[in-house]
Protein backbone atom coordinates (compact mmCIF):
# COMPACT_ATOMS: atom_id res chain seq x y z
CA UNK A 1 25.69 -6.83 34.73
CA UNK A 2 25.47 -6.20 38.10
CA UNK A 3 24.12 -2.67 38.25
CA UNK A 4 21.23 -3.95 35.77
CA UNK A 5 20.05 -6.91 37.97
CA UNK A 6 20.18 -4.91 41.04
CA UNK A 7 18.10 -1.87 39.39
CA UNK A 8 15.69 -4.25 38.00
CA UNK A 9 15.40 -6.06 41.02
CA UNK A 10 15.64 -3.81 43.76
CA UNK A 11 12.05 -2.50 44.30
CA UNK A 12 10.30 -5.91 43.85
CA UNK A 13 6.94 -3.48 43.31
CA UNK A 14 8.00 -2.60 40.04
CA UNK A 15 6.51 -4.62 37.03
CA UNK A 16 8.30 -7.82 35.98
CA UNK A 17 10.90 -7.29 38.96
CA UNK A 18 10.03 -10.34 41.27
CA UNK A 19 10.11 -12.47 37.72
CA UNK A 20 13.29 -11.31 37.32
CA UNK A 21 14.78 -12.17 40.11
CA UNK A 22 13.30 -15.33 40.14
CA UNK A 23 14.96 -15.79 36.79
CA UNK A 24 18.53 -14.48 37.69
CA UNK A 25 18.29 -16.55 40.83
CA UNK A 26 17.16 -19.55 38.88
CA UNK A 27 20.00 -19.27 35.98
CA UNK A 28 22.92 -18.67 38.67
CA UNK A 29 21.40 -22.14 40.83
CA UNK A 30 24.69 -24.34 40.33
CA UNK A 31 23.83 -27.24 38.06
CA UNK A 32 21.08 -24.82 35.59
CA UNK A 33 20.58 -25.99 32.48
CA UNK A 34 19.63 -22.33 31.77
CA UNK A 35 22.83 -20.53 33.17
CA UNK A 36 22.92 -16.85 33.85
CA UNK A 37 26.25 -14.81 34.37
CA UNK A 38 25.79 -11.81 36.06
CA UNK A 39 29.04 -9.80 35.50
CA UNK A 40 30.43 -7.44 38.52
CA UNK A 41 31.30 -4.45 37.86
CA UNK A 42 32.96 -1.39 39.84
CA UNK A 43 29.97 0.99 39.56
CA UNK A 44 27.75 -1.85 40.72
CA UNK A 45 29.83 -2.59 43.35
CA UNK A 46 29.75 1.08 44.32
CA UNK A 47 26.24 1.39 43.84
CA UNK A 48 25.54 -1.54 45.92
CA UNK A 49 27.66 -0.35 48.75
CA UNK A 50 26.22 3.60 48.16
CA UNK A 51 22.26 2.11 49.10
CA UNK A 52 23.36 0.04 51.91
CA UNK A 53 24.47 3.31 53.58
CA UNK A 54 21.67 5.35 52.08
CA UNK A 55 18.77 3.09 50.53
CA UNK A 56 17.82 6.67 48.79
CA UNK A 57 20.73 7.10 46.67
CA UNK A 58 20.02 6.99 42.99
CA UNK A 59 23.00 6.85 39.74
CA UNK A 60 21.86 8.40 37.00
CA UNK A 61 22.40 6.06 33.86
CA UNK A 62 24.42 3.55 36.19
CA UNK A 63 22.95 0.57 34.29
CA UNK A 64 23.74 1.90 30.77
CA UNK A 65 27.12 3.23 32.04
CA UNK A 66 27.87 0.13 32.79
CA UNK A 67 26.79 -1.71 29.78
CA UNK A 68 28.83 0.74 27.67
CA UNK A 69 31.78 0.45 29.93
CA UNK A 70 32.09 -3.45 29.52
CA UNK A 71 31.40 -3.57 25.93
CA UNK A 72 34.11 -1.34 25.41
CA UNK A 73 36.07 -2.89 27.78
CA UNK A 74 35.45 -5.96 28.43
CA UNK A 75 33.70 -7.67 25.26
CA UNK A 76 36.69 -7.62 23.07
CA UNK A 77 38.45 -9.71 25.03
CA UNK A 78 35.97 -11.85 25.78
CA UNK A 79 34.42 -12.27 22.10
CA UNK A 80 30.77 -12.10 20.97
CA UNK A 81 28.31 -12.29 20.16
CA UNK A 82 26.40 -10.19 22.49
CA UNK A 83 22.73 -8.84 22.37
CA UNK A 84 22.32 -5.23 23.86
CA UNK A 85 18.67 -4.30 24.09
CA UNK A 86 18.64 -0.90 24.36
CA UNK A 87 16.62 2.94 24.60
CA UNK A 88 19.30 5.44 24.63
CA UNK A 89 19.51 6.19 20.92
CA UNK A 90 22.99 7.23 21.48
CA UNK A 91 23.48 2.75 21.61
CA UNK A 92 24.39 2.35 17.62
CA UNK A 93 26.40 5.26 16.85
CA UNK A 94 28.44 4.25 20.66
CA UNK A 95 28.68 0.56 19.12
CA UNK A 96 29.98 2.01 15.30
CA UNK A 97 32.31 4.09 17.05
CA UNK A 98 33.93 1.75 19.15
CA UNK A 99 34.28 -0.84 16.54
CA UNK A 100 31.89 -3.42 18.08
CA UNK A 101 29.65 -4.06 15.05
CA UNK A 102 31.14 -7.61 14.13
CA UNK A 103 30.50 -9.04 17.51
CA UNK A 104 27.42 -6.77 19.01
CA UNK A 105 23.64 -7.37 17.97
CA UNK A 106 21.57 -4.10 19.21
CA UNK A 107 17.75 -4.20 18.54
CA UNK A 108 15.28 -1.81 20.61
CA UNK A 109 12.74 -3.35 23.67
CA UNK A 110 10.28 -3.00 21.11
CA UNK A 111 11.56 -5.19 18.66
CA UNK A 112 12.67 -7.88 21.02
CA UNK A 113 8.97 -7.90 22.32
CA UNK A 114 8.01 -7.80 18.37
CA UNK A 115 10.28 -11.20 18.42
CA UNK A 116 8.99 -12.82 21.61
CA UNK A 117 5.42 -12.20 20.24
CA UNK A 118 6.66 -14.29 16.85
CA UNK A 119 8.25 -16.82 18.49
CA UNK A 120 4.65 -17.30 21.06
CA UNK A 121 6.86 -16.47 23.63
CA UNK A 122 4.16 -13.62 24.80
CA UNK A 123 0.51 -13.62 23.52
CA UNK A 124 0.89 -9.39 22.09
CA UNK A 125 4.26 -6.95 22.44
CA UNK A 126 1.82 -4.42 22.33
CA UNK A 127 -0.26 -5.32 25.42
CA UNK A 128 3.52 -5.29 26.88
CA UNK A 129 4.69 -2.63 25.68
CA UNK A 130 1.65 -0.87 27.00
CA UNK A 131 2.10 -2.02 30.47
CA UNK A 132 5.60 -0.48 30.50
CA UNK A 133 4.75 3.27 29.40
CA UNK A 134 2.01 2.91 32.05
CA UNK A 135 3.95 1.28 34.64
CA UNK A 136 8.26 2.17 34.07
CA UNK A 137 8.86 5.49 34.47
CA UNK A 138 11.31 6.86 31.95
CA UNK A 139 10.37 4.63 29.72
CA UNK A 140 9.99 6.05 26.35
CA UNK A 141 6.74 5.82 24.54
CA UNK A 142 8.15 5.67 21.08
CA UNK A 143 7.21 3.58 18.81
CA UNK A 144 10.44 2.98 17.22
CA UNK A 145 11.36 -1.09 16.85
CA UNK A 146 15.46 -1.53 15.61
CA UNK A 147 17.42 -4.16 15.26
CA UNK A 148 20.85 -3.66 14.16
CA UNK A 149 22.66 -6.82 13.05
CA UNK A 150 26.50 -7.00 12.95
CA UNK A 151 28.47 -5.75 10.30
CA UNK A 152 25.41 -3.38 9.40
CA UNK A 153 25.21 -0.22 9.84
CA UNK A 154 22.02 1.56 12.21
């Protein structure tokens, strides 16, 4: 999603942000044999066009409006599966009541660092995790890791 990029990229101070851009830019290079799609979206697009004016402005939630928005919207039509890594608890009981639990995988940032750190992917989730209640703010400290699997209820 748009909004999601652009908030994670925007201040390339933040933690992780210049890696992520590097990564978006990387997967959207024609010929990638990692392709990224970054989907557009109308509160992007008005976000975008809101901190050209004023570089200040601030959404509340844009990002997760978003993601809620197109999964509603949008992912029926265009099928799953999809992965939603998520915080806002109110993510399984939005994807049960919209009827996207055949075609939506939801699992908290916890448990996809739990998976990377598996997988060798990142030598400890919990150094990571770390770094991100001392560095993100907003990000919530629980401890919780979830992964809800399609067809399964949270």
């Amino acid at each position: 999603m748009d909004i999601v990029a652009y908030e994670a990229t925007a201040d390339l101070e933040r933690p992780w942000a210049l890696d992520v851009a590097t990564w978006l830019e990387n997967g959207q290079a024609p010929g990638s044999n990692q392709p990224v799609e970054v989907v557009t979206t109308e509160i992007g697009e008005a976000y975008r066009l809101a901190r050209q004016t004023d570089p200040g402005f601030r959404l509340q939630d844009a990002g997760e409006r978003a993601i809620r928005d197109w999964l509603v919207d949008s992912l029926p039509e265009v099928g799953g599966p999809a992965l939603v890594i998520y915080e806002d608890k109110k993510m399984p009981k939005l994807i049960q009541r919209e009827q996207l639990t055949d075609i939506v995988v939801i699992a908290t940032t916890r448990a996809m660092l739990a998976f990377a750190e598996e997988r060798g992917l990142i030598a400890s989730a919990e150094d990571v995790w770390n770094t991100i209640i001392e560095r993100a703010a907003g990000a919530s400290p629980s401890r919780d890791i979830r992964v809800v699997h399609p067809t399964r209820t949270p």
